[in-house]
Protein backbone atom coordinates (compact mmCIF):
# COMPACT_ATOMS: atom_id res chain seq x y z
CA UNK A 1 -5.55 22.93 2.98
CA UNK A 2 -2.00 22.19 2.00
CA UNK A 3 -1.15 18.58 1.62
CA UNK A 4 1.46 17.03 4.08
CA UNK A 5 3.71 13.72 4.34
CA UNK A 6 6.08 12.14 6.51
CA UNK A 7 9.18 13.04 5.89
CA UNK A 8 12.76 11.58 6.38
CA UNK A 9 15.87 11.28 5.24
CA UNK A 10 16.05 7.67 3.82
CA UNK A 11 15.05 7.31 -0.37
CA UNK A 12 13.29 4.62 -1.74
CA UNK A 13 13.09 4.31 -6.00
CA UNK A 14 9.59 5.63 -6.23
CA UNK A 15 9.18 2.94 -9.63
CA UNK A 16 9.53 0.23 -7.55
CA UNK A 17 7.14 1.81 -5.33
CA UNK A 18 4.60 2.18 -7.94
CA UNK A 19 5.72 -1.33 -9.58
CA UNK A 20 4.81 -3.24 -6.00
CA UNK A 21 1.20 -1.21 -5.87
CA UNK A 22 0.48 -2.77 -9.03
CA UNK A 23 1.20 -5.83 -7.74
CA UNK A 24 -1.01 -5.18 -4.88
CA UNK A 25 -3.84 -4.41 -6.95
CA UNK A 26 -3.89 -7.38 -9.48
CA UNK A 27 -3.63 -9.53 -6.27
CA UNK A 28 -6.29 -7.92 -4.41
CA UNK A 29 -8.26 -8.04 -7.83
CA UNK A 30 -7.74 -11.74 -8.09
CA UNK A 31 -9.17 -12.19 -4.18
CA UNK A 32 -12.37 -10.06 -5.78
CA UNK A 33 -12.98 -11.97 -9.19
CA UNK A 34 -12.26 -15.32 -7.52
CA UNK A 35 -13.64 -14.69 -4.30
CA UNK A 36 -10.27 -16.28 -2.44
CA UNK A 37 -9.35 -14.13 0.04
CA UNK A 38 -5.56 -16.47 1.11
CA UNK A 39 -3.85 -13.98 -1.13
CA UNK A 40 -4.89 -11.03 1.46
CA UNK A 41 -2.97 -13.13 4.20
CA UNK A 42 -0.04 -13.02 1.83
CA UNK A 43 -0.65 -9.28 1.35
CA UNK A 44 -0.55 -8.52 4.78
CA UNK A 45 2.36 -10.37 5.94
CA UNK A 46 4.12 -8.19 2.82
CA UNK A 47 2.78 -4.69 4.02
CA UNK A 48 3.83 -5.54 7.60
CA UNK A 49 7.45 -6.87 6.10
CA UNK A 50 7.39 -3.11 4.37
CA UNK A 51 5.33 -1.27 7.09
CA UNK A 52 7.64 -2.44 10.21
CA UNK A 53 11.37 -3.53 9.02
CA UNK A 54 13.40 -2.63 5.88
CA UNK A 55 11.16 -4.65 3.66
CA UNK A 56 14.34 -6.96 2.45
CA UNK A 57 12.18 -10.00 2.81
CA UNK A 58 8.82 -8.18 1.30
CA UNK A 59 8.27 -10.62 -1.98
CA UNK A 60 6.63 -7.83 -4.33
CA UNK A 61 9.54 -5.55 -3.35
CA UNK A 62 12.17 -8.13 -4.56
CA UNK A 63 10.15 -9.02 -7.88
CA UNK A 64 9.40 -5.20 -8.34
CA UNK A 65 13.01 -4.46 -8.35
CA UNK A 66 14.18 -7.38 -10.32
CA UNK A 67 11.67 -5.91 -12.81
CA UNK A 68 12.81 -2.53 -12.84
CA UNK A 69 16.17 -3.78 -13.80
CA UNK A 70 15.01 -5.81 -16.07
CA UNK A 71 13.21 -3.02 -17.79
CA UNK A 72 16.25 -0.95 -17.32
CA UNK A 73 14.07 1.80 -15.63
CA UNK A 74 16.45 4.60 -14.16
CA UNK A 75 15.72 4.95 -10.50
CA UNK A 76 13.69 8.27 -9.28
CA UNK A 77 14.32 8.41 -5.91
CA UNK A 78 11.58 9.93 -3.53
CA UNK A 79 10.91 9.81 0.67
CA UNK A 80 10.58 6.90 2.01
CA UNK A 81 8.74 7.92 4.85
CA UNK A 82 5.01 8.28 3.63
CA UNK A 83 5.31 5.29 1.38
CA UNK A 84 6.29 3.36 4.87
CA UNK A 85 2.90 4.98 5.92
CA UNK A 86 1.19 3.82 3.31
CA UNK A 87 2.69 0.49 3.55
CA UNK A 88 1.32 0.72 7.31
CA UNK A 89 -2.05 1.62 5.96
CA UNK A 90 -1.90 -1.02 3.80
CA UNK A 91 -1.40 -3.59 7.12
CA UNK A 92 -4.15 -2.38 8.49
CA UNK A 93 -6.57 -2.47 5.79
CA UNK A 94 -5.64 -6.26 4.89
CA UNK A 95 -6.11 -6.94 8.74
CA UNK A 96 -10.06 -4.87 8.97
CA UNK A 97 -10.42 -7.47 5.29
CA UNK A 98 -9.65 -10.84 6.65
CA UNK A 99 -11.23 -9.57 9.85
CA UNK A 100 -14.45 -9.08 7.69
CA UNK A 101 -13.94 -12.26 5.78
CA UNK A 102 -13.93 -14.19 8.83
CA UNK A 103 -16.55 -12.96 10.42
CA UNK A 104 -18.55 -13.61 7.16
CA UNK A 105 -19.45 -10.00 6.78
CA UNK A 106 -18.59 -10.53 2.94
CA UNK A 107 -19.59 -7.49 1.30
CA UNK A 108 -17.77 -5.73 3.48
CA UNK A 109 -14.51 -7.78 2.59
CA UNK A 110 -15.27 -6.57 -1.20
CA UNK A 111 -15.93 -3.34 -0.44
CA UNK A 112 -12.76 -2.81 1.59
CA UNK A 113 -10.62 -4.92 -1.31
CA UNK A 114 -12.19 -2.67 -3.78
CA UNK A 115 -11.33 0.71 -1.85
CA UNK A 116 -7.49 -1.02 -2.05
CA UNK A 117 -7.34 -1.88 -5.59
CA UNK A 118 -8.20 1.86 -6.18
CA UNK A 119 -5.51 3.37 -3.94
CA UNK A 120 -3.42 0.49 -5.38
CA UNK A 121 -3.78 1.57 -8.48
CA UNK A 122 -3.79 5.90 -7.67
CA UNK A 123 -0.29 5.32 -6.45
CA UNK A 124 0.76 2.93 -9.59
CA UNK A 125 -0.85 4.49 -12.22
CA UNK A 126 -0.66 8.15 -11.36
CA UNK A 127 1.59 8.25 -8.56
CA UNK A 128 -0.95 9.48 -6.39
CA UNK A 129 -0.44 8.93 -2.54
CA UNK A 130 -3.45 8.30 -0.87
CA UNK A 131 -1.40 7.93 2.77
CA UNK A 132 -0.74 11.56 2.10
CA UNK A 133 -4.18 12.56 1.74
CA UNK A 134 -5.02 10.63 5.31
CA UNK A 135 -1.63 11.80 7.15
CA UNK A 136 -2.83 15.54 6.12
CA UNK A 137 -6.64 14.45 7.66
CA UNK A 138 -5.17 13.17 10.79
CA UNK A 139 -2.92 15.86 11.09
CA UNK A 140 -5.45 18.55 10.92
CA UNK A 141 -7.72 16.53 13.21
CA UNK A 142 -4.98 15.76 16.55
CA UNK A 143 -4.33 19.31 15.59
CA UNK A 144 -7.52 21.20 16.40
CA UNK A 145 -8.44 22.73 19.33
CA UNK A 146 -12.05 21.86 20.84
């Protein structure tokens, strides 16, 4: 199985990128260890500002760049496209967590915060693209005949 991603032709600096899915993860850490899940509202309405327009307003995007200039990192430009699917995937999952936290189904709220930290911190840490992994899935599933 070969691995596939959206592709297009607009570039986003993939150390932001990485920079704002650290963010994600100490936040979504925070909502575990303190058990305060109003940072997951703030999460979503920042996926969805990423996921659905140019992300201009998305608060992690404008401190992650401010801090890659600050830290004088040379861009690295990569496809914007699957981290716009991630940030869509990201949407989602905060919506299924407040969902869950609402509903009082609790352990599923940490469990689902804990499976984001860890693709929060695949992409930041090691620049692994989990989106990827589930376009490729999806892909190969709306693909096969039955």
């Amino acid at each position: 199985m070969e691995l596939s991603c959206p592709v297009s032709a607009e570039r986003v600096n993939e150390n932001v990128v990485r920079l704002i899915a650290f963010m994600v993860a100490l936040t979504a850490i925070s909502c575990i260890l303190l058990l305060n899940y109003w940072a997951i509202l703030f999460l979503t309405v920042d996926f969805g500002l990423r996921a659905f327009t140019s992300g201009k307003f998305s608060l992690l995007k404008i401190m992650a760049s401010y801090f890659a200039y600050a830290l004088r990192w040379k861009p690295k430009m990569t496809d914007l496209a699957p981290k716009k699917f991630a940030a869509t995937m990201g949407f989602v999952f905060c919506l299924l967590i407040t969902a869950t936290f609402i509903f009082n189904f609790f352990t599923a709220a940490l469990i689902l915060t804990s499976i984001m930290v860890v693709f929060a911190l695949l992409e930041s840490l090691f620049g692994i693209c989990v989106g990827c992994y589930v376009y490729t899935f999806v892909k190969l599933i709306s693909n096969r005949k039955v």
